[in-house]
N, C-alpha and C. Protein backbone atom coordinates (compact mmCIF):
# COMPACT_ATOMS: atom_id res chain seq x y z
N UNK A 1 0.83 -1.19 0.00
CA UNK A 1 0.00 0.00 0.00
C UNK A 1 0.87 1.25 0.00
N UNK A 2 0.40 2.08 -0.72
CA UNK A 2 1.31 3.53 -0.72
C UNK A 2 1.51 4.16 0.59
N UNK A 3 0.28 3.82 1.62
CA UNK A 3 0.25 4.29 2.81
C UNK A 3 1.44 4.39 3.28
N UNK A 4 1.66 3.05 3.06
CA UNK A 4 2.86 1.92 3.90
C UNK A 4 4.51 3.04 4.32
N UNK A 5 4.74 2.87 2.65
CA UNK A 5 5.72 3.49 2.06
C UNK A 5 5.87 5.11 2.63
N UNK A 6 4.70 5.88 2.67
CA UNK A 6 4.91 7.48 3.22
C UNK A 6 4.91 7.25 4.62
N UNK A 7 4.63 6.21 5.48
CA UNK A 7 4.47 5.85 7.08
C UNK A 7 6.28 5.71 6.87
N UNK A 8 6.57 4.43 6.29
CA UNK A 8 7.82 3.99 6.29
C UNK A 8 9.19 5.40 6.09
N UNK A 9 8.45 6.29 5.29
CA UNK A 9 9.92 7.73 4.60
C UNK A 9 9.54 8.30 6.69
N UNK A 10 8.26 8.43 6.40
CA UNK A 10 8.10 9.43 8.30
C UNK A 10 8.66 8.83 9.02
N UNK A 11 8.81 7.57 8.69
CA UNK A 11 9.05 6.90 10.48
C UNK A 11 10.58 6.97 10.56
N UNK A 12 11.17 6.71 9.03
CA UNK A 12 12.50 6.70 9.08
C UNK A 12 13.12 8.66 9.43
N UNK A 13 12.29 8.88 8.92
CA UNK A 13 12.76 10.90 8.95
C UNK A 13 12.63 11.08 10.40
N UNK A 14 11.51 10.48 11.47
CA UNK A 14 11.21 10.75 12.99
C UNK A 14 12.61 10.59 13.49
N UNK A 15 12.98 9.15 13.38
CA UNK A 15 14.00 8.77 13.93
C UNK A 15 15.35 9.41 13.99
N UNK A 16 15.75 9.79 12.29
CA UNK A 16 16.46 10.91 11.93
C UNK A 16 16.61 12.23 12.90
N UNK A 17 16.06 13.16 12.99
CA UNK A 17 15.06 14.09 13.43
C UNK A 17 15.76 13.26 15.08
N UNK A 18 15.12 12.53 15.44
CA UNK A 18 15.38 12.22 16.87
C UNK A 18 17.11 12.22 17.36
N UNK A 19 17.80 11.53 16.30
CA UNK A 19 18.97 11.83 16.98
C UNK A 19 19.96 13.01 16.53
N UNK A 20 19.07 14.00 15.98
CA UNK A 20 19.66 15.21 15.58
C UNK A 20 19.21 16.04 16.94
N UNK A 21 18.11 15.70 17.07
CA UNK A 21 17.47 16.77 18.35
C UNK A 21 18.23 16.49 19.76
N UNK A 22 18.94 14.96 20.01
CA UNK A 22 19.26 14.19 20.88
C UNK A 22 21.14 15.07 20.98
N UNK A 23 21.88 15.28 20.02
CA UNK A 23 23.16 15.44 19.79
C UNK A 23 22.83 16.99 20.09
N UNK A 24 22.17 18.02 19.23
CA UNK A 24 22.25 19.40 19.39
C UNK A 24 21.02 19.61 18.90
N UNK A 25 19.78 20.05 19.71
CA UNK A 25 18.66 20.98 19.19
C UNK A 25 18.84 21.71 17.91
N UNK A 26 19.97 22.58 18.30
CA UNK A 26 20.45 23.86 17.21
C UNK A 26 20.65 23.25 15.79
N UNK A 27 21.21 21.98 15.47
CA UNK A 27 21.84 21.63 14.28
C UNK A 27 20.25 21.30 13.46
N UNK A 28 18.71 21.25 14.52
CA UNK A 28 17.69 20.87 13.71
C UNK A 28 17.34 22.44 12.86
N UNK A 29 17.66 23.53 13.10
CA UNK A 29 17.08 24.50 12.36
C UNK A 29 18.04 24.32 10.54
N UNK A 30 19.40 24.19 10.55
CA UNK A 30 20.11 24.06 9.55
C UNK A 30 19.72 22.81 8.65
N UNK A 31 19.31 21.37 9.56
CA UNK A 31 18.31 20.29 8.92
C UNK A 31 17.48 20.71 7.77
N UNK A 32 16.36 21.57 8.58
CA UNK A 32 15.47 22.14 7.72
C UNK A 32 15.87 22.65 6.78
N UNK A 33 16.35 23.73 6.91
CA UNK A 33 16.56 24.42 6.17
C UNK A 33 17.34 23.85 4.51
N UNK A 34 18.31 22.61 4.91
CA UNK A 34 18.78 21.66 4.25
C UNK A 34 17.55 21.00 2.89
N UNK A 35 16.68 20.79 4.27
CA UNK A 35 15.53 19.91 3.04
C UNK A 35 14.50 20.80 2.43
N UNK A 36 14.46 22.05 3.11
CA UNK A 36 14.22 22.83 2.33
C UNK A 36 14.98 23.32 0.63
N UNK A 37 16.23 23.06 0.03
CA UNK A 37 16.52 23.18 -0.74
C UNK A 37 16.37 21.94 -1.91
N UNK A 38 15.53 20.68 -1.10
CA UNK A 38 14.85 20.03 -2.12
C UNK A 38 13.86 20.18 -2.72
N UNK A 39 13.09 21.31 -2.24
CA UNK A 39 11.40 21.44 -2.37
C UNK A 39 11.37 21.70 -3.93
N UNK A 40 10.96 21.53 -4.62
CA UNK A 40 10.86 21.81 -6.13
C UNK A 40 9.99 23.18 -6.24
N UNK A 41 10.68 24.39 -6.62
CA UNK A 41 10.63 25.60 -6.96
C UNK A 41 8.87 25.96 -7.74
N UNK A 42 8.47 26.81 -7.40
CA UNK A 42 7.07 27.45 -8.01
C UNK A 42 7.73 28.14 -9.20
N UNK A 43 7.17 28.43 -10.40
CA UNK A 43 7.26 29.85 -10.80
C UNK A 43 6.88 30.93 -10.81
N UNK A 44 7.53 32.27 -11.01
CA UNK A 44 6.22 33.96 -10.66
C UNK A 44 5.52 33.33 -11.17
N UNK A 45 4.95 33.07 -11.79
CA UNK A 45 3.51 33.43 -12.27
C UNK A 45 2.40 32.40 -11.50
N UNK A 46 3.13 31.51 -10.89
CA UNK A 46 2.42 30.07 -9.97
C UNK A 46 1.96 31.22 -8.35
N UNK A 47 2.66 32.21 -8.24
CA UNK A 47 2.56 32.61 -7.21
C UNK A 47 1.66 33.08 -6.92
N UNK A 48 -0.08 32.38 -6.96
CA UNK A 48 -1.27 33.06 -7.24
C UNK A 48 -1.82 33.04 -5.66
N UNK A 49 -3.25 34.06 -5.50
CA UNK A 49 -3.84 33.65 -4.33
C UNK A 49 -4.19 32.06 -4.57
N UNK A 50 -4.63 31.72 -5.45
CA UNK A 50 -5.03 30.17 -5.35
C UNK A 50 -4.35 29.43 -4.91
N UNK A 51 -2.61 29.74 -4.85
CA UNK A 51 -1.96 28.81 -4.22
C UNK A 51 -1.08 29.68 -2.90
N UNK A 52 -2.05 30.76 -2.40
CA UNK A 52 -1.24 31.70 -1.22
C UNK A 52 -1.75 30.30 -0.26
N UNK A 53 -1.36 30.28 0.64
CA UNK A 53 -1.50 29.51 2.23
C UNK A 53 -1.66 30.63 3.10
N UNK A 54 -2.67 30.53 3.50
CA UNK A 54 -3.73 31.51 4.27
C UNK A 54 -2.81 31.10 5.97
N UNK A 55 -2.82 31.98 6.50
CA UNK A 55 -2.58 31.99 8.34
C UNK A 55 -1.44 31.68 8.20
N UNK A 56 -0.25 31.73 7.76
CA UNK A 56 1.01 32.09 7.69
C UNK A 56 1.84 33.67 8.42
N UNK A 57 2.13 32.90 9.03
CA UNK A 57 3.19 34.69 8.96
C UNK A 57 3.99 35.44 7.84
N UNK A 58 4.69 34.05 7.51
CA UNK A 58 5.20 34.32 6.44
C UNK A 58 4.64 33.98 5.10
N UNK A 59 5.25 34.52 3.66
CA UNK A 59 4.25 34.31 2.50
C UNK A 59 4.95 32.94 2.44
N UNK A 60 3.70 31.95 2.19
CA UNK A 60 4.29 30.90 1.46
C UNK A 60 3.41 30.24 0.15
N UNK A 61 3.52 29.52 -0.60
CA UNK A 61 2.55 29.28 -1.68
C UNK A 61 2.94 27.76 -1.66
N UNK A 62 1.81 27.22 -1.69
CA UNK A 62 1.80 25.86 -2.55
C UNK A 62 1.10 25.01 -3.37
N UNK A 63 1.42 24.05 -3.93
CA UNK A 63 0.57 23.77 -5.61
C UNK A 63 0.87 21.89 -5.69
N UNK A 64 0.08 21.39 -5.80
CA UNK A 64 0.09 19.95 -6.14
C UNK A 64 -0.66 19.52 -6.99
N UNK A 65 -0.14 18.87 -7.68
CA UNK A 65 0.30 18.34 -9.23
C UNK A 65 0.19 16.99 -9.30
N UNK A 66 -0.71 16.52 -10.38
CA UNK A 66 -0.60 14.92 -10.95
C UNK A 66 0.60 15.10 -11.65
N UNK A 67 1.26 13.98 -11.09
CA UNK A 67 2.22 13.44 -12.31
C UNK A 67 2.41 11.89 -12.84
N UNK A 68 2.71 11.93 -13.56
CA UNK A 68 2.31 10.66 -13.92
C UNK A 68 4.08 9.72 -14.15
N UNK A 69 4.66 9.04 -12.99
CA UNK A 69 5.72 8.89 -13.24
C UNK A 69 5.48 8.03 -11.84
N UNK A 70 7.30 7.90 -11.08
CA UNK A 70 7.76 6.42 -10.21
C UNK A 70 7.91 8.12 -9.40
N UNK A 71 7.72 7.77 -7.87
CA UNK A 71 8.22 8.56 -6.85
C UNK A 71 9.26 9.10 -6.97
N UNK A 72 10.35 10.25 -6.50
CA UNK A 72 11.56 10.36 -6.50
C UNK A 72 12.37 9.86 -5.36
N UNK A 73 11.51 9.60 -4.18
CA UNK A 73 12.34 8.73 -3.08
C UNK A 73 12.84 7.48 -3.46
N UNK A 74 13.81 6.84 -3.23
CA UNK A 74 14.73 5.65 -3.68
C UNK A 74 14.51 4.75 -2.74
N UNK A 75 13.60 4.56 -1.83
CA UNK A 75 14.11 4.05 -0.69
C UNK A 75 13.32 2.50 -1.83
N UNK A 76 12.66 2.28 -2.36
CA UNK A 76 12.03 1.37 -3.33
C UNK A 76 12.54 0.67 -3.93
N UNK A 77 13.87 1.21 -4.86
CA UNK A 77 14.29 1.17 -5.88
C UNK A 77 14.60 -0.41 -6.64
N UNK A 78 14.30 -1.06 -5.84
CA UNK A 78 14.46 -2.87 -6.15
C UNK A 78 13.00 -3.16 -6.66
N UNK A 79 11.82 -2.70 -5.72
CA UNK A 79 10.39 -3.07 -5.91
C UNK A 79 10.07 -2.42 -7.04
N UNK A 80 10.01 -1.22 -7.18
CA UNK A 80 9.94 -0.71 -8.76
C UNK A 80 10.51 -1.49 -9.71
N UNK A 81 12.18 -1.78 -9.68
CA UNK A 81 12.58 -2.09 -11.12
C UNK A 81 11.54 -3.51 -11.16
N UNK A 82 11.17 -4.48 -10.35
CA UNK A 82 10.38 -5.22 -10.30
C UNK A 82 9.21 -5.03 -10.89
N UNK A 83 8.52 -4.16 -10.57
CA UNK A 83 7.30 -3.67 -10.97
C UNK A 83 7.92 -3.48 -12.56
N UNK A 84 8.28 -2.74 -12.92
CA UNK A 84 8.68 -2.03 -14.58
C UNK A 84 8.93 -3.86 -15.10
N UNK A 85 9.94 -4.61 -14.33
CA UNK A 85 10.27 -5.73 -15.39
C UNK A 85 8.92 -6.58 -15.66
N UNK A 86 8.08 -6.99 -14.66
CA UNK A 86 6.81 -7.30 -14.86
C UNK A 86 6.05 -6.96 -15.56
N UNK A 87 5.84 -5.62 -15.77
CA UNK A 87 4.64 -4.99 -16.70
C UNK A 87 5.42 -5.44 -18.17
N UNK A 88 6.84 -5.16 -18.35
CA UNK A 88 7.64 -5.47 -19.43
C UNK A 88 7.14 -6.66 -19.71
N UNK A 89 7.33 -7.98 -19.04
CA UNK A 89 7.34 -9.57 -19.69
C UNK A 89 5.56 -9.91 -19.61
N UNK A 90 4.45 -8.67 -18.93
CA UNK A 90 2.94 -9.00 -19.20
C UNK A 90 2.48 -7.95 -20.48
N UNK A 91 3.42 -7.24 -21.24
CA UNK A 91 2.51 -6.48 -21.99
C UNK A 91 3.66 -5.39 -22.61
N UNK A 92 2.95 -4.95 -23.82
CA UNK A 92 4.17 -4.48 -24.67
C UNK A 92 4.66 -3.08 -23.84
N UNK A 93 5.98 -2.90 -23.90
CA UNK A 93 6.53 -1.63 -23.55
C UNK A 93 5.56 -0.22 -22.97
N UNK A 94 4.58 -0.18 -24.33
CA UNK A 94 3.74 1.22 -24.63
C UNK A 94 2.79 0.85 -23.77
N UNK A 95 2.53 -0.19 -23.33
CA UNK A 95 1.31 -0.45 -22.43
C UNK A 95 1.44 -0.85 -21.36
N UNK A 96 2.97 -0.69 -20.50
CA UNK A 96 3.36 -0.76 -19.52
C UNK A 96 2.89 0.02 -18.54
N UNK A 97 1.72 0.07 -17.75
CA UNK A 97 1.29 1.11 -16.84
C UNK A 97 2.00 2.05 -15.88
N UNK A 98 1.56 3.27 -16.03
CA UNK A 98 2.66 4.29 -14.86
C UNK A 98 2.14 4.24 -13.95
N UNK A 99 2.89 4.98 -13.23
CA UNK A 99 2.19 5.16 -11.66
C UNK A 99 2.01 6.31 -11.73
N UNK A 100 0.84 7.09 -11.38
CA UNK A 100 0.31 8.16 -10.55
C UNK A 100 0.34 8.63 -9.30
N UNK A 101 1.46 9.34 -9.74
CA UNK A 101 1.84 10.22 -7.94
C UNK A 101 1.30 11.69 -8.25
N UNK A 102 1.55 12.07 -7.07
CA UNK A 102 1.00 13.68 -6.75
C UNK A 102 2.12 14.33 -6.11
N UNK A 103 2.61 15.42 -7.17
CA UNK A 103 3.90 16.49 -6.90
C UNK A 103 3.09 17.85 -6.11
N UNK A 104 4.31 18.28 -4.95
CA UNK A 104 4.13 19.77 -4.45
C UNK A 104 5.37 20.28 -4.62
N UNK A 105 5.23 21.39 -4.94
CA UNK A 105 6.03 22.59 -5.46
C UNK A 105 5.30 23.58 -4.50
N UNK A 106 6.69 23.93 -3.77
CA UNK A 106 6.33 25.71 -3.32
C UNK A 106 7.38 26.64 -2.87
N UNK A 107 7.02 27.47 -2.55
CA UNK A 107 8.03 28.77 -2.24
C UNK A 107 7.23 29.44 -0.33
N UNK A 108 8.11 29.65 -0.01
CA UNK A 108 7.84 30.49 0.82
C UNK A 108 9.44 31.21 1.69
N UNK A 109 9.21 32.32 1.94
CA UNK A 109 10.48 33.63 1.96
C UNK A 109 11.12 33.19 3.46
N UNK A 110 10.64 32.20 4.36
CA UNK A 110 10.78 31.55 5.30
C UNK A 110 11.89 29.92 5.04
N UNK A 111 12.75 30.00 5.12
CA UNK A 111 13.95 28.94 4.73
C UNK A 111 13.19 27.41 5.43
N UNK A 112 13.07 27.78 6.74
CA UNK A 112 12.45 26.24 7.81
C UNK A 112 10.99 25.86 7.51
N UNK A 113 10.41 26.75 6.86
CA UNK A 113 9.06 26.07 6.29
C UNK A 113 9.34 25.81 4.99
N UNK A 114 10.37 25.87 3.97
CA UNK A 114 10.26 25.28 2.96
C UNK A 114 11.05 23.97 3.21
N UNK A 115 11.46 23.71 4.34
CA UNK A 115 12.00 22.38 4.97
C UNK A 115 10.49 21.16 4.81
N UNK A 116 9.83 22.17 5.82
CA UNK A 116 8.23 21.50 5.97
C UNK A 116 8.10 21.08 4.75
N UNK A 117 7.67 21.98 3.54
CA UNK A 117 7.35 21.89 2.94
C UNK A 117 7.44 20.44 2.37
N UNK A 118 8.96 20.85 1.81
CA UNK A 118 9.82 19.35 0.69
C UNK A 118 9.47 18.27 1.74
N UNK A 119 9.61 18.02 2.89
CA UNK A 119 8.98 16.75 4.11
C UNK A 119 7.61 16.40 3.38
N UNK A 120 6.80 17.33 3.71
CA UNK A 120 5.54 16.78 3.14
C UNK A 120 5.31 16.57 1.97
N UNK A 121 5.78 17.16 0.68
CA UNK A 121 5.93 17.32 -0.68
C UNK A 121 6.82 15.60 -0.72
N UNK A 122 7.47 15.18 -0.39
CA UNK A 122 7.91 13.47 -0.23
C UNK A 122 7.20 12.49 0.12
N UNK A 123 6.58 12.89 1.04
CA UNK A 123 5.29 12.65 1.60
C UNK A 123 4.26 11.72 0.74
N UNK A 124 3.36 13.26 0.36
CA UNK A 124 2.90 13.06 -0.62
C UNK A 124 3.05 12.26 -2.09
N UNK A 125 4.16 12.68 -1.90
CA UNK A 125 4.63 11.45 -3.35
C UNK A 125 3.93 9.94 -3.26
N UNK A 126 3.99 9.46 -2.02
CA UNK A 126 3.64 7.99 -1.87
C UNK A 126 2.40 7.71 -2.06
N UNK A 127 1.36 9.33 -2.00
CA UNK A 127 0.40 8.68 -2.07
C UNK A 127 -1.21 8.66 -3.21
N UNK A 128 -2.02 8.06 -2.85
CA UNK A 128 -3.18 8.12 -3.76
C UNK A 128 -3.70 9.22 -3.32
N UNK A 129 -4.74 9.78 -4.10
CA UNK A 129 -5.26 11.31 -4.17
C UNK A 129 -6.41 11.12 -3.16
N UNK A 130 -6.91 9.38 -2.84
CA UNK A 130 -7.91 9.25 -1.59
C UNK A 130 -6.87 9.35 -0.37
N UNK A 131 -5.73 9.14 -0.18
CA UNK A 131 -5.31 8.74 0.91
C UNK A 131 -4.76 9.85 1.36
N UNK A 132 -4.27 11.19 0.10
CA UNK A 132 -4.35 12.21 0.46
C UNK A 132 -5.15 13.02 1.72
N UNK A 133 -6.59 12.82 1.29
CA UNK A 133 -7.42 13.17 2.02
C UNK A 133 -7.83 12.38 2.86
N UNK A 134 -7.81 11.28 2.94
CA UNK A 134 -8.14 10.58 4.28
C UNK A 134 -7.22 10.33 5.06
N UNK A 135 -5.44 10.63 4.65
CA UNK A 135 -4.75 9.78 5.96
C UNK A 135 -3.61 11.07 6.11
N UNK A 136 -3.20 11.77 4.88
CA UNK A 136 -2.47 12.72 5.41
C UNK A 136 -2.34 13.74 6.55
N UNK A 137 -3.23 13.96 6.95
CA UNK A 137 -3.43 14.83 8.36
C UNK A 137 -2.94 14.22 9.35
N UNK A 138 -3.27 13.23 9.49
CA UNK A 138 -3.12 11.84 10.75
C UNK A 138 -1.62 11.69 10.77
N UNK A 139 -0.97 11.23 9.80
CA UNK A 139 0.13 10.64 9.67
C UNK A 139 1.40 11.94 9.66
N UNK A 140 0.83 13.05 9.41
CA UNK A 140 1.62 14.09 10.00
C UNK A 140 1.69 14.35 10.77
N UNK A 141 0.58 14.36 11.73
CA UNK A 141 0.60 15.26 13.07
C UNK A 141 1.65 13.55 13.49
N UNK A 142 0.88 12.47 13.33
CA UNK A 142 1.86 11.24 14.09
C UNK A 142 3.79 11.65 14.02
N UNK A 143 3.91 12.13 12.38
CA UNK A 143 5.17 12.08 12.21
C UNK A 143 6.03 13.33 12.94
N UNK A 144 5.30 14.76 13.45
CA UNK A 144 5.75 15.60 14.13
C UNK A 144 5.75 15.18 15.25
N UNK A 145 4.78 14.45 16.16
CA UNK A 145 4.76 13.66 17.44
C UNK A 145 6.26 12.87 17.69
N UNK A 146 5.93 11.72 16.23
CA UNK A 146 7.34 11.01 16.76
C UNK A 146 8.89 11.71 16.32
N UNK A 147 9.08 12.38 15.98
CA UNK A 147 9.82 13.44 15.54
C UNK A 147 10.30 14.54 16.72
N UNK A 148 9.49 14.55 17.58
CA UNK A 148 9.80 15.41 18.84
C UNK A 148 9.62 16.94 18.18
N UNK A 149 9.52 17.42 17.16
CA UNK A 149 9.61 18.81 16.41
C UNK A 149 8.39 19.71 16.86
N UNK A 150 7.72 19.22 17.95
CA UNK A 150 7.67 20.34 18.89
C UNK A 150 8.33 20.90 19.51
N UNK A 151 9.67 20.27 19.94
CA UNK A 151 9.96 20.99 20.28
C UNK A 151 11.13 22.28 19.45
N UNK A 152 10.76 21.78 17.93
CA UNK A 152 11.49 22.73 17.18
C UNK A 152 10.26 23.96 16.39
N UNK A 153 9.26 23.48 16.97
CA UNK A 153 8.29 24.30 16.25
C UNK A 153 7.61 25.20 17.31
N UNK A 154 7.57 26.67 16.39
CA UNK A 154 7.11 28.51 16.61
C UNK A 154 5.44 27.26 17.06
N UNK A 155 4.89 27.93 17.64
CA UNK A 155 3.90 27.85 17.30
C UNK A 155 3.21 28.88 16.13
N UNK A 156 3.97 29.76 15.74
CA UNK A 156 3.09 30.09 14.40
C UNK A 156 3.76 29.17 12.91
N UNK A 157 5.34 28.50 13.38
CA UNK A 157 5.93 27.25 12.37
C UNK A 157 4.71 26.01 12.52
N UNK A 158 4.02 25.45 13.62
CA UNK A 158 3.24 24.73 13.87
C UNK A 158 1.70 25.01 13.39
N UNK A 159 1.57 26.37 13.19
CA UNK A 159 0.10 26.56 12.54
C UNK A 159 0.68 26.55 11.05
N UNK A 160 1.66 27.09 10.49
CA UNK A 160 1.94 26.96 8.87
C UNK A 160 1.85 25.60 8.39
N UNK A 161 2.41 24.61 9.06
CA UNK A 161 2.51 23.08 8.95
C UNK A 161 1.10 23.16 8.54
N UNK A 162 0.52 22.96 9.37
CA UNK A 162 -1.02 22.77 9.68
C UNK A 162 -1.73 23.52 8.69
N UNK A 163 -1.64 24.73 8.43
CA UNK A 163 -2.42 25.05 7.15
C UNK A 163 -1.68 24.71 5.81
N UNK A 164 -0.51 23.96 5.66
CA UNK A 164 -0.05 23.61 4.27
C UNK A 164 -0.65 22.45 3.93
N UNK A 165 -1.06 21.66 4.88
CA UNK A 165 -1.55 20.42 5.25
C UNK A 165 -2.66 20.41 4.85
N UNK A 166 -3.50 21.36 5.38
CA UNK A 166 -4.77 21.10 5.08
C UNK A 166 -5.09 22.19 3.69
N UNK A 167 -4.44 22.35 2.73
CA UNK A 167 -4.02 23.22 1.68
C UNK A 167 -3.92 22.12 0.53
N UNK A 168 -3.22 21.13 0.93
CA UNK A 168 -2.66 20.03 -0.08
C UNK A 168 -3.96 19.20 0.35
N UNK A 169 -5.02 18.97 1.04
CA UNK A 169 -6.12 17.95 1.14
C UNK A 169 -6.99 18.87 0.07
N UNK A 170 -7.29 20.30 0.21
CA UNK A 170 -8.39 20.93 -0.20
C UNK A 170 -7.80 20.74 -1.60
N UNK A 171 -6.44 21.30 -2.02
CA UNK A 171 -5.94 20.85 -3.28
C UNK A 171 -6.45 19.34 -4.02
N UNK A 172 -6.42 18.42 -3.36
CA UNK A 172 -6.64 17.43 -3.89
C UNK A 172 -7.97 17.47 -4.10
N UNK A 173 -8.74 17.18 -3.31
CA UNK A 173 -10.26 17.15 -3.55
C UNK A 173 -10.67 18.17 -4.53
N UNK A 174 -10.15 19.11 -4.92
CA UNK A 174 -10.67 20.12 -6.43
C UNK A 174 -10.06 19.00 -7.41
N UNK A 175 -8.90 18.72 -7.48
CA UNK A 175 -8.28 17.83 -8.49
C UNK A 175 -9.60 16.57 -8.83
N UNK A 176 -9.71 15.61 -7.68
CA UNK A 176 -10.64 14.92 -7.71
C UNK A 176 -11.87 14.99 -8.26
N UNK A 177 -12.19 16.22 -8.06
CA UNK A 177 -13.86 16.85 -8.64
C UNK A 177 -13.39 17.29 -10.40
N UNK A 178 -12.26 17.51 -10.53
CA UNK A 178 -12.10 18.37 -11.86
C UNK A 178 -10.48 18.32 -12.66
């Protein structure tokens, strides 16, 4: 299940996260900020109210995207080529089925929430556009829980989470309808 797989990237990132917080608190703000330079970039013109994130302090925007391709996390990378050689020896090349993931792209002028961001934007990768909306909320707040990143989170860093979150559910469900 795709579930599986975005439980499996959190649980491994908690742990992460845990013995960064365990060695030096301080080294978790530079973390972020780190995975923040994976987040895949908006363009001006993406920078619409439709994709502003409301109750922010800071501006941030975000946008999720069908794509039609294999995750970019590796942690797989045996089960896929599996998957691809299978579809190969059941059916010609051109009719080899893709997988349907869901990309986020965003920007925000805040370095440690575009950390958030790319976290959840990986996230998301794993999953179906139902599970989006039915399990992503859950499995975040679980993954900040086991993560201890309360105690690295503003409480206004903890409401941005929270409204990017529920930004990428409302996102989906328009996708879904249209």
């Amino acid at each position: 299940m795709a579930i599986d797989k975005a439980r499996s990237f959190l649980d491994s990132l908690a742990t992460e996260f845990q013995d960064i917080l365990a060695l030096d608190p301080r080294i978790m703000l530079s973390t972020m900020i780190q995975w923040g330079d994976k987040l895949l970039p908006l363009h001006d013109n993406e920078k619409t109210e439709e994709n502003y994130v409301k109750g922010c302090i800071s501006t941030a925007y975000v946008l999720l995207e069908r794509k039609t391709t294999e995750p970019s996390y590796d942690s797989s990378i045996e089960s896929k080529k599996e998957q691809r050689d299978e579809a190969q020896r059941t059916s010609s090349p051109k009719e080899a089925p893709l997988l349907a993931s869901y990309i986020v792209r965003g920007y925000s002028e805040a370095l440690v929430i575009r950390g958030y961001m790319a976290i959840l934007a990986q996230c998301v990768e794993f999953l179906t556009l139902q599970e989006i909306q039915e399990k992503l909320q859950t499995i975040m707040e679980e993954f900040v829980r086991a993560a201890h990143l309360s105690q690295t989170l503003t409480p206004t860093r903890s409401n941005t989470l929270g409204n990017l979150v529920d930004m990428i559910i409302k996102k989906s469900k328009t996708m879904e309808r249209g």
